[in-house]
PDB file of N, CA and C in Angstrom:
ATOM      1  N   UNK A   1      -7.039  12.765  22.139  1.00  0.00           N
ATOM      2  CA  UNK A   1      -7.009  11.353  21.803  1.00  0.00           C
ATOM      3  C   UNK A   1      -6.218  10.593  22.864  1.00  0.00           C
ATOM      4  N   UNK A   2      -6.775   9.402  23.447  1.00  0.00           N
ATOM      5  CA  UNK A   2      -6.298   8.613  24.101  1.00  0.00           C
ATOM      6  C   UNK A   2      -4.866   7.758  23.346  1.00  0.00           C
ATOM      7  N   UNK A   3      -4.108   7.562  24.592  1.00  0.00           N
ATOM      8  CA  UNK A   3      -2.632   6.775  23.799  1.00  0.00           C
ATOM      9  C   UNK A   3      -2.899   5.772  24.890  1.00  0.00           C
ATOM     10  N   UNK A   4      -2.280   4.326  23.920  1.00  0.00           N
ATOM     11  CA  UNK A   4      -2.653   3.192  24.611  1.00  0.00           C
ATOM     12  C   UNK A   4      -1.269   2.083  24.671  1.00  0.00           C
ATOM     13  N   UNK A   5      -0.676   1.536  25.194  1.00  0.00           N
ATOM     14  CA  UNK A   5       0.437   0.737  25.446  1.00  0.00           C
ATOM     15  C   UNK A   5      -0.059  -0.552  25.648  1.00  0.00           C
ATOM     16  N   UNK A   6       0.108  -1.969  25.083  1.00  0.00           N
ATOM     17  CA  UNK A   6       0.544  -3.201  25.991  1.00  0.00           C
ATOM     18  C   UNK A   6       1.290  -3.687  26.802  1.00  0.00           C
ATOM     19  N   UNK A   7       0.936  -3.934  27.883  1.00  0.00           N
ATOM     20  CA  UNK A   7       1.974  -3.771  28.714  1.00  0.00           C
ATOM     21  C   UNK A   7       2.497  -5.343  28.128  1.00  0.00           C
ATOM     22  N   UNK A   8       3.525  -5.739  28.611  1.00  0.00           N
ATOM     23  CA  UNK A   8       4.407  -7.115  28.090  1.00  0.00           C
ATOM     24  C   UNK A   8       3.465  -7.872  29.217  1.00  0.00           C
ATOM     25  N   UNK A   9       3.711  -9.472  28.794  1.00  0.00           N
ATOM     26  CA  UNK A   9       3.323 -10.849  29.560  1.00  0.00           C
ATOM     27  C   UNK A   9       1.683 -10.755  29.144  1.00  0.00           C
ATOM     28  N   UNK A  10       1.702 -12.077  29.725  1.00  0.00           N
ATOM     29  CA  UNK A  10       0.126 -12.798  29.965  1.00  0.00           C
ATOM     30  C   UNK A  10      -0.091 -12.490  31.173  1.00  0.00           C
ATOM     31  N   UNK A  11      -1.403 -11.873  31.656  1.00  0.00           N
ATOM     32  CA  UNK A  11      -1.990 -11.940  33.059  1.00  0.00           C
ATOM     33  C   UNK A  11      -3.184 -13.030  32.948  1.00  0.00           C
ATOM     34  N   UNK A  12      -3.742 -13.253  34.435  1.00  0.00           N
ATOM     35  CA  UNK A  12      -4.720 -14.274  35.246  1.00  0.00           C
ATOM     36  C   UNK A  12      -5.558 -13.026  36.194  1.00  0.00           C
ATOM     37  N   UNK A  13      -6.851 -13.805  35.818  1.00  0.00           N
ATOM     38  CA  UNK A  13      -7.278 -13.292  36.887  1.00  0.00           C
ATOM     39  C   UNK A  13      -8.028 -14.465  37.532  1.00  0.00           C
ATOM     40  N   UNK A  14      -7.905 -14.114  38.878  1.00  0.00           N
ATOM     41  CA  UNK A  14      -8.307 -14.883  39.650  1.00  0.00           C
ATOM     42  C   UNK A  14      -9.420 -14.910  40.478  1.00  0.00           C
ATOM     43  N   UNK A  15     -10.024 -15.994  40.942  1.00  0.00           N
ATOM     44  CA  UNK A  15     -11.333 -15.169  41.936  1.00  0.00           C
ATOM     45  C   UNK A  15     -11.217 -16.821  43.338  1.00  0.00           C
ATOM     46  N   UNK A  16     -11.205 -16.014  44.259  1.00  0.00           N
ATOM     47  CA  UNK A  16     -11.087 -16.460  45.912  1.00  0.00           C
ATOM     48  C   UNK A  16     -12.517 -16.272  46.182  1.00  0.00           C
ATOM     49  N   UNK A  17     -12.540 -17.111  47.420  1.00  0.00           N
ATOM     50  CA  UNK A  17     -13.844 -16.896  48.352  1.00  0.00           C
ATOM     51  C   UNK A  17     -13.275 -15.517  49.075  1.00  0.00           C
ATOM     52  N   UNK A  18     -14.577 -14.596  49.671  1.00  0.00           N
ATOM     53  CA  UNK A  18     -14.091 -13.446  50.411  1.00  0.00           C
ATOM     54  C   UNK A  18     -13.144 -13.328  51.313  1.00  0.00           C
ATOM     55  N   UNK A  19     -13.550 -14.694  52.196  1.00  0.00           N
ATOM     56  CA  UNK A  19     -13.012 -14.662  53.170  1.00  0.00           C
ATOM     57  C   UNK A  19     -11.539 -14.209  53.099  1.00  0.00           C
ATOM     58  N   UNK A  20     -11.100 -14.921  51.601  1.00  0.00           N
ATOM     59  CA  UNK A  20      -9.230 -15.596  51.851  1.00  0.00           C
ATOM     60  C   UNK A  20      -8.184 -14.360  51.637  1.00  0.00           C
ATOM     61  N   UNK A  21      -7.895 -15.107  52.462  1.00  0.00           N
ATOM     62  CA  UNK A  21      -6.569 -13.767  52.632  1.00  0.00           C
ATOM     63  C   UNK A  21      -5.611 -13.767  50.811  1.00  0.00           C
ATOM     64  N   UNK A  22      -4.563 -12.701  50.587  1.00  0.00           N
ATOM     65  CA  UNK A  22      -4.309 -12.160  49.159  1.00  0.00           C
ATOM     66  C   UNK A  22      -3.628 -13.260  49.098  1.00  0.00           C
ATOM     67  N   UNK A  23      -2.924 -13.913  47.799  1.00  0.00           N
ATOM     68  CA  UNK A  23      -1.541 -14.742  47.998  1.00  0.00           C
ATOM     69  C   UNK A  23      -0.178 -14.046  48.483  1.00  0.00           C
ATOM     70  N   UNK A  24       0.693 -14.365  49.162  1.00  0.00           N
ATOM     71  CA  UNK A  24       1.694 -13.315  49.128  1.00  0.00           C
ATOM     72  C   UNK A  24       2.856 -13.221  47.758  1.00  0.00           C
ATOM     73  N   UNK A  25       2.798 -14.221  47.154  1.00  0.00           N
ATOM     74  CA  UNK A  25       3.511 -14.337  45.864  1.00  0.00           C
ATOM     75  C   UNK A  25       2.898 -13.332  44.800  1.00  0.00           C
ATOM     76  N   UNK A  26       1.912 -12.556  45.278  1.00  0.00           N
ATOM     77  CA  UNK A  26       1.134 -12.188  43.989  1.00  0.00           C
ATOM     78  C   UNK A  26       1.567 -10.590  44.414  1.00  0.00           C
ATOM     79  N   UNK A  27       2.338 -10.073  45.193  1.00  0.00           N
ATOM     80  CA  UNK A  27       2.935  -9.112  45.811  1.00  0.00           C
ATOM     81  C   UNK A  27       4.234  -8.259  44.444  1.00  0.00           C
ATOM     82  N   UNK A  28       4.842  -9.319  43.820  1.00  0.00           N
ATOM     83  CA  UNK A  28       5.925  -9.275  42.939  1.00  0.00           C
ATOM     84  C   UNK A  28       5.467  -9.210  41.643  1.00  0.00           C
ATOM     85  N   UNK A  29       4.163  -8.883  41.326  1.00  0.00           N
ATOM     86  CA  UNK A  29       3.618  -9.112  40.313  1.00  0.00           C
ATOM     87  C   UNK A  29       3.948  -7.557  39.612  1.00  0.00           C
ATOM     88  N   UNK A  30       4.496  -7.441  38.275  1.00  0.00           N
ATOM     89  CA  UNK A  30       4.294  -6.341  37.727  1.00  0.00           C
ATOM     90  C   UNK A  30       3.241  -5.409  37.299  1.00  0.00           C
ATOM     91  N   UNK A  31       2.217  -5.989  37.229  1.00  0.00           N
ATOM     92  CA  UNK A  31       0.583  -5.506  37.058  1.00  0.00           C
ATOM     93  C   UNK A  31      -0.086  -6.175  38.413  1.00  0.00           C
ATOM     94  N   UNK A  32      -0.936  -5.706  39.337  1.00  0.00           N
ATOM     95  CA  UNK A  32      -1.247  -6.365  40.237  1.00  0.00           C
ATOM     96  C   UNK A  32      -2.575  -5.638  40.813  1.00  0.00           C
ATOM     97  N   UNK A  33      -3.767  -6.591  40.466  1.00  0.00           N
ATOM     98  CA  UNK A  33      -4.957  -5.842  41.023  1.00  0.00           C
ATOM     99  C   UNK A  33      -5.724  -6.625  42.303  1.00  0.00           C
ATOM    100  N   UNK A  34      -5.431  -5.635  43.280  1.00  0.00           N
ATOM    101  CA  UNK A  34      -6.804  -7.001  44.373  1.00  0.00           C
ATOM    102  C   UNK A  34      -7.976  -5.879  44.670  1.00  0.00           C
ATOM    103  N   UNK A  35      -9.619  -6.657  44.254  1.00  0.00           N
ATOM    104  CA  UNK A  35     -10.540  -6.462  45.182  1.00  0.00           C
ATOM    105  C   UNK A  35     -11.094  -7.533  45.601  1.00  0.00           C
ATOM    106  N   UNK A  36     -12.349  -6.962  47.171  1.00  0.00           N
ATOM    107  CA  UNK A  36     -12.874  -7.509  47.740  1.00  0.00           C
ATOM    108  C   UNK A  36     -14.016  -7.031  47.934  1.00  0.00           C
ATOM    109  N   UNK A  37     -14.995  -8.024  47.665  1.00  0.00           N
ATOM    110  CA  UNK A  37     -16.396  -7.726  47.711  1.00  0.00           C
ATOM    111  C   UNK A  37     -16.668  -8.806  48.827  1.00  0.00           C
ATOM    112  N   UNK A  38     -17.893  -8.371  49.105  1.00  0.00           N
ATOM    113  CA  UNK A  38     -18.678  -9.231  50.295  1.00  0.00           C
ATOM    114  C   UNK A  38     -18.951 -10.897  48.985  1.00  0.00           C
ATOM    115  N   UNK A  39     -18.655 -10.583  48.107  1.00  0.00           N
ATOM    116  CA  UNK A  39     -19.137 -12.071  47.735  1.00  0.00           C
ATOM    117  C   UNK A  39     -18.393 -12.752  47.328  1.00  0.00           C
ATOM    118  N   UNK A  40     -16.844 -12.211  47.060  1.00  0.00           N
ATOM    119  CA  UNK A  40     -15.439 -12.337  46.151  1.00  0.00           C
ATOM    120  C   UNK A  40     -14.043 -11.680  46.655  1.00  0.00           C
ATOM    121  N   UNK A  41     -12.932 -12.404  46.424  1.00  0.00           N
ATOM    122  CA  UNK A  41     -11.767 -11.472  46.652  1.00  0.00           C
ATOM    123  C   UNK A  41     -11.068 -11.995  45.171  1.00  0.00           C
ATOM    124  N   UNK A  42     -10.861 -10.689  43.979  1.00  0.00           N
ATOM    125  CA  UNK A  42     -10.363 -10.701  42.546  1.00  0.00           C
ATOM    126  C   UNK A  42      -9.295 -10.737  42.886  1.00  0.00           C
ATOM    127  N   UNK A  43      -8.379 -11.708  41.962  1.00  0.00           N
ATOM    128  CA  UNK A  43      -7.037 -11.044  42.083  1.00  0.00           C
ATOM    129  C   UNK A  43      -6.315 -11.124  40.865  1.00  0.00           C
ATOM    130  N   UNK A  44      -5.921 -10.079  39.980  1.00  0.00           N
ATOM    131  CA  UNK A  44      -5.596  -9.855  38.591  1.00  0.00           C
ATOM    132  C   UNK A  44      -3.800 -10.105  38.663  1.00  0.00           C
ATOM    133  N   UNK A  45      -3.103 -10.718  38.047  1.00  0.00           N
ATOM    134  CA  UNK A  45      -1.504 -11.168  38.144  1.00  0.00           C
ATOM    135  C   UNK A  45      -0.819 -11.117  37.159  1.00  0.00           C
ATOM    136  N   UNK A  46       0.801 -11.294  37.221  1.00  0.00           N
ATOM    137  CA  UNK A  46       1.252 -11.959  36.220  1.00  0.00           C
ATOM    138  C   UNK A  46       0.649 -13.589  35.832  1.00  0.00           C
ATOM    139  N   UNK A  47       0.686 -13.932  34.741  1.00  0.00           N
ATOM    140  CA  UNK A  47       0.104 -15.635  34.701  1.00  0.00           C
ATOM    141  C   UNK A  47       1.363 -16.338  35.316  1.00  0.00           C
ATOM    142  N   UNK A  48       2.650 -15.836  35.131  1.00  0.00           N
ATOM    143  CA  UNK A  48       3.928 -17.033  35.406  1.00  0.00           C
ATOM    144  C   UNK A  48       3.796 -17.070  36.679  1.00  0.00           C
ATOM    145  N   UNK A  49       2.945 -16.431  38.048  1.00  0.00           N
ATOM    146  CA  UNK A  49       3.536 -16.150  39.216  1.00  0.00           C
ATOM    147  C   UNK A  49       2.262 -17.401  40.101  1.00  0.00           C
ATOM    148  N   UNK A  50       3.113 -18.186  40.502  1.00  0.00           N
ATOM    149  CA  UNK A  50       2.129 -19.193  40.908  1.00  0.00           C
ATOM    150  C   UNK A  50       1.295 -18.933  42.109  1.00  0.00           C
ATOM    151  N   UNK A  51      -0.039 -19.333  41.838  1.00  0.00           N
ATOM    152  CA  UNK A  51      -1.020 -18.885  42.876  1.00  0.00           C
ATOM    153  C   UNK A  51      -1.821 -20.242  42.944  1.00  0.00           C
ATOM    154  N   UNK A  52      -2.160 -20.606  44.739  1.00  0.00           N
ATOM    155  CA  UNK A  52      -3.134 -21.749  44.732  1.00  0.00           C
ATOM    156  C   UNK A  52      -3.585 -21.208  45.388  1.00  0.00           C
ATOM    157  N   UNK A  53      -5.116 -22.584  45.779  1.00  0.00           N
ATOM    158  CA  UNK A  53      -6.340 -21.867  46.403  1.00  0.00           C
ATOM    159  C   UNK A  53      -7.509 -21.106  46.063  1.00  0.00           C
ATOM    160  N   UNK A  54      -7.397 -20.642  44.616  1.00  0.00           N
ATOM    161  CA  UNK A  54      -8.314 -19.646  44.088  1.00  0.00           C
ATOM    162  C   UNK A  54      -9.763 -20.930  43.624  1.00  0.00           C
ATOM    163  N   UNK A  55     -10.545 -20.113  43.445  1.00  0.00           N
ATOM    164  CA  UNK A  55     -12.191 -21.545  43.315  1.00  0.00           C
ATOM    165  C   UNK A  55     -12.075 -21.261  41.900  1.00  0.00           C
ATOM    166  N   UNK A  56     -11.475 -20.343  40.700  1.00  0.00           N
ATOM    167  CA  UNK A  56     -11.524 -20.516  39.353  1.00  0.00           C
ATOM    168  C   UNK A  56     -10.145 -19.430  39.158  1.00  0.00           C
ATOM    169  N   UNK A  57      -9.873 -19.586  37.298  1.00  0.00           N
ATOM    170  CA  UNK A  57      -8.777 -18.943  36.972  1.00  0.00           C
ATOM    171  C   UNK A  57      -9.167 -18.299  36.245  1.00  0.00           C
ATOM    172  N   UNK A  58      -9.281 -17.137  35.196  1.00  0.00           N
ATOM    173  CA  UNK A  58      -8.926 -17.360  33.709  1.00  0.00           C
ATOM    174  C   UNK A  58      -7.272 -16.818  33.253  1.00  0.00           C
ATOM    175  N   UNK A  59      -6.928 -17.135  32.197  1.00  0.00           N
ATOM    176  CA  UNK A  59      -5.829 -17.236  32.031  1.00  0.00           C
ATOM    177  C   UNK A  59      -5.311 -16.671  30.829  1.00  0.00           C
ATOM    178  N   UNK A  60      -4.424 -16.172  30.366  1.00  0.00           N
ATOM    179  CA  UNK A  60      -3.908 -15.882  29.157  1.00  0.00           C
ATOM    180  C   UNK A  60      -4.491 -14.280  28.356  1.00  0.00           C
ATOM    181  N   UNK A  61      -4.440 -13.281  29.229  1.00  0.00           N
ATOM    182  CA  UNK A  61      -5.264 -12.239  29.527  1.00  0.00           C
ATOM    183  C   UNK A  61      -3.548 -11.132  28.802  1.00  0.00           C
ATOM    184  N   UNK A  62      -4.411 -10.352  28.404  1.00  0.00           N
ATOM    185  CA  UNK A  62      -3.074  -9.330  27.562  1.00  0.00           C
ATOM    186  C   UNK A  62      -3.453  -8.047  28.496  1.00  0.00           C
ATOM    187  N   UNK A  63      -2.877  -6.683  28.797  1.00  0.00           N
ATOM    188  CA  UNK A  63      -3.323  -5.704  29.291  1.00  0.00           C
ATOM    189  C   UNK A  63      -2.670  -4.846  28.488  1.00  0.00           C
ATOM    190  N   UNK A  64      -4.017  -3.505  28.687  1.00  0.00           N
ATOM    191  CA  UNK A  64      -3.655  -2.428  27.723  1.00  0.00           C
ATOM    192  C   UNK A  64      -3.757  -1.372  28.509  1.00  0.00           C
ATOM    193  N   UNK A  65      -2.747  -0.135  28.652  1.00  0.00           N
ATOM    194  CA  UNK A  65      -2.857   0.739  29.609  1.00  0.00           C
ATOM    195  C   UNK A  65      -3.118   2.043  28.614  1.00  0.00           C
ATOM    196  N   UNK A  66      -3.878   2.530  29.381  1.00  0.00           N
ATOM    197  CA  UNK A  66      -4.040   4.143  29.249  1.00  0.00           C
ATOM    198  C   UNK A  66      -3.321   5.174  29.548  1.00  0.00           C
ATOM    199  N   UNK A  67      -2.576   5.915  28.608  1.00  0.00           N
ATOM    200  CA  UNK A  67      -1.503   6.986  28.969  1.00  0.00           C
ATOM    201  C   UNK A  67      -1.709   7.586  29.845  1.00  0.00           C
ATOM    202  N   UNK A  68      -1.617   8.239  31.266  1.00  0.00           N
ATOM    203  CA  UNK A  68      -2.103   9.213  32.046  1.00  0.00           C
ATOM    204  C   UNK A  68      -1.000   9.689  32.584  1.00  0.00           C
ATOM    205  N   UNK A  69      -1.345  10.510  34.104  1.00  0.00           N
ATOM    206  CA  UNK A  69      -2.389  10.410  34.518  1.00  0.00           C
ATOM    207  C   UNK A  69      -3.912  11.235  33.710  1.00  0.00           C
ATOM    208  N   UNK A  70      -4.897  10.781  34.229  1.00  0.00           N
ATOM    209  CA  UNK A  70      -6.017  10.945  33.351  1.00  0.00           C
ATOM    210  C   UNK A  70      -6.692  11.844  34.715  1.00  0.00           C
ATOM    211  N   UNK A  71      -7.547  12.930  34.338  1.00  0.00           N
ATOM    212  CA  UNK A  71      -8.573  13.733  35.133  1.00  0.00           C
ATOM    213  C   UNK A  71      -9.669  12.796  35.843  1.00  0.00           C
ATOM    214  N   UNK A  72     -10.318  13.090  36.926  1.00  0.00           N
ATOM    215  CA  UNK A  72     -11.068  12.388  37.392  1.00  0.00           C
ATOM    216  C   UNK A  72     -12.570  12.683  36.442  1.00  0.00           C
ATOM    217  N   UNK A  73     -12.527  13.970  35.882  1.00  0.00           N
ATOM    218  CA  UNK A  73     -13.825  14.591  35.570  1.00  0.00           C
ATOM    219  C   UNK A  73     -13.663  13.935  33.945  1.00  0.00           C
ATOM    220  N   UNK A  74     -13.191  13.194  33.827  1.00  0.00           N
ATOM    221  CA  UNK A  74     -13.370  12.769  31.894  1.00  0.00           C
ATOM    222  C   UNK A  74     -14.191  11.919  31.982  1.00  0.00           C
ATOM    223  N   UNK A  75     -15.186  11.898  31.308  1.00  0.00           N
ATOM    224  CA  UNK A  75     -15.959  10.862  30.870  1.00  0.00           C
ATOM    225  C   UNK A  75     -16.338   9.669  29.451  1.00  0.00           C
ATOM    226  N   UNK A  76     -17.075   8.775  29.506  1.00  0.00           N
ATOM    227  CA  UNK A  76     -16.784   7.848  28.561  1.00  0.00           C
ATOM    228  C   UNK A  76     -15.249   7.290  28.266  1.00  0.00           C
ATOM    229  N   UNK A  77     -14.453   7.468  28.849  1.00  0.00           N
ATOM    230  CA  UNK A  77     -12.921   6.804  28.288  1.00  0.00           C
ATOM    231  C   UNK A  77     -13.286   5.370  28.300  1.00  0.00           C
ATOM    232  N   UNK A  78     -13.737   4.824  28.986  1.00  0.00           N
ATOM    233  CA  UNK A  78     -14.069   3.320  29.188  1.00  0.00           C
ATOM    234  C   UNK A  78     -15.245   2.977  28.548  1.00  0.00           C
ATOM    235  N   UNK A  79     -15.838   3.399  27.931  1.00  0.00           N
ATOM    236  CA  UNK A  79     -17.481   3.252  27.353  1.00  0.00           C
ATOM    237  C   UNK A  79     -16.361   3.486  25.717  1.00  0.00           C
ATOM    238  N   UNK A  80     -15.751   4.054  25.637  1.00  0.00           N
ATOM    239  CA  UNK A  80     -15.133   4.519  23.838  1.00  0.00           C
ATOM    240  C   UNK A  80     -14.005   3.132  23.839  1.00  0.00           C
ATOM    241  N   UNK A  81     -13.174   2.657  24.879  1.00  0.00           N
ATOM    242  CA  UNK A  81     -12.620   1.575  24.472  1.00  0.00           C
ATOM    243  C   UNK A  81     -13.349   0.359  24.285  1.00  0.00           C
ATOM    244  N   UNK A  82     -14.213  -0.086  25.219  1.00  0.00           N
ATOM    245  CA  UNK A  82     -15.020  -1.626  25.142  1.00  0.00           C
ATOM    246  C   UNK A  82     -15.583  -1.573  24.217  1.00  0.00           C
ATOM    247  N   UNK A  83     -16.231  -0.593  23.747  1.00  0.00           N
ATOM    248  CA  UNK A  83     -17.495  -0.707  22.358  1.00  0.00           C
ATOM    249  C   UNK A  83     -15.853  -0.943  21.674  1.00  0.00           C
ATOM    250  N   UNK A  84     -15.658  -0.082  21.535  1.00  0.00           N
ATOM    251  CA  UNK A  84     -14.581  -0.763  20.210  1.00  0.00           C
ATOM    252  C   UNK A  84     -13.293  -1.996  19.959  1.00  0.00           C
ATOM    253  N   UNK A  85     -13.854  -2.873  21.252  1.00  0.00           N
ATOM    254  CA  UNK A  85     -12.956  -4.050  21.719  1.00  0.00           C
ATOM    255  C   UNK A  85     -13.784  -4.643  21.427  1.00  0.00           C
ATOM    256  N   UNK A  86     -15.577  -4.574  21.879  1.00  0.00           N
ATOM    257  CA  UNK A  86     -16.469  -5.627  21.685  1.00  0.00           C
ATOM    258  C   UNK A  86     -16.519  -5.893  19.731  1.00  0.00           C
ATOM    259  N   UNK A  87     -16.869  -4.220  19.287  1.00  0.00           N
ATOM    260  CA  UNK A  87     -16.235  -4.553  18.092  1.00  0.00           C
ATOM    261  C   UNK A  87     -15.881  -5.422  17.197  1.00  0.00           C
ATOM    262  N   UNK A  88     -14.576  -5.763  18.310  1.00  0.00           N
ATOM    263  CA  UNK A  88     -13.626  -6.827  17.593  1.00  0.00           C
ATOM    264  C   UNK A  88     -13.722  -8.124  17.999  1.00  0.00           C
ATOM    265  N   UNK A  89     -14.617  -8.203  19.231  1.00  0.00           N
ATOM    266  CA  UNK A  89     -14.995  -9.606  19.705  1.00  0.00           C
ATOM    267  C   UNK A  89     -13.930  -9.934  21.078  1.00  0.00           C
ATOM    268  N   UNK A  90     -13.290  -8.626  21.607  1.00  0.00           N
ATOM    269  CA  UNK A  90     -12.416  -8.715  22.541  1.00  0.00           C
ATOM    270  C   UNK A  90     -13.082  -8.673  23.544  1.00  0.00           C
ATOM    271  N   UNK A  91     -13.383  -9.412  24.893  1.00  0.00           N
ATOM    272  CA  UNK A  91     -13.559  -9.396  25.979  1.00  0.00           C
ATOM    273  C   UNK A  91     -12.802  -8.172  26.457  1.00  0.00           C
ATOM    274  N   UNK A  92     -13.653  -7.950  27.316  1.00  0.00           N
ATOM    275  CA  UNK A  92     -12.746  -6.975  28.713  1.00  0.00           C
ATOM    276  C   UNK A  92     -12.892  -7.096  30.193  1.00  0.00           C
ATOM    277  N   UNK A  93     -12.175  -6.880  30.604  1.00  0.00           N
ATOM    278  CA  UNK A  93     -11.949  -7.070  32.315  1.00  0.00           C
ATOM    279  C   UNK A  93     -11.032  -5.737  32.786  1.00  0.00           C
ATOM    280  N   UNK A  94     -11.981  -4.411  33.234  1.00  0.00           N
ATOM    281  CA  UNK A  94     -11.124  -3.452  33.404  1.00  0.00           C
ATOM    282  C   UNK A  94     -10.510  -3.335  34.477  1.00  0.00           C
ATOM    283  N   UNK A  95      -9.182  -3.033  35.092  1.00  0.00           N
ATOM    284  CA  UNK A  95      -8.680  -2.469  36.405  1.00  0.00           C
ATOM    285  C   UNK A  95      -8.281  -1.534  36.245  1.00  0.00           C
ATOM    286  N   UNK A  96      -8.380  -0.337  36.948  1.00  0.00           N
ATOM    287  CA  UNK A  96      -8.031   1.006  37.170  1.00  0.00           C
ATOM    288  C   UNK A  96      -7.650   1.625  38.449  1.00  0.00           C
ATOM    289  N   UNK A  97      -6.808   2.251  38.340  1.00  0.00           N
ATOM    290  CA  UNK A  97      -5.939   3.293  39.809  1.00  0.00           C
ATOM    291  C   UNK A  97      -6.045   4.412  40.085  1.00  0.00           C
TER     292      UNK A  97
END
């Protein structure tokens, strides 16, 4: 059985044109996710940690971590939480390490 934690605060996620470089304020962030796609650069934060420049926000985002470390070879862990978030009518936005 999976064990699951909230981590404390509100996170943002953010979305940049590709081009733009990371914020550097978003460096100090206790949860901190960046990707980059050829069409996007994401950037997942604390919400208190001020960021400009991004082309949209969303905001007020809770995170839930997965006890690990976790095997590379497990499957469905992420298919058994969302069904049972959608469930509840919870959105998801996963980041993983």
């Amino acid at each position: 059985m999976l064990s699951l934690q909230t981590l404390p605060g509100n996170f943002a996620i953010y979305r940049f044109a590709p081009q733009a470089s990371v914020p550097a304020q978003v460096w100090h962030s206790p949860l901190l996710s960046v990707t980059r796609t050829p069409d996007e650069l994401s950037v997942v934060c604390a919400a208190d940690v001020p960021v400009e420049g991004a082309l949209s926000c969303e905001m007020d985002w809770a995170a839930l971590q997965v006890a690990g470390p976790l095997d590379f070879s497990l499957t469905g862990v992420l298919a058994g939480l969302s069904t049972a978030l959608a469930a509840a009518g919870i959105s998801v936005f996963a980041v993983s390490t």
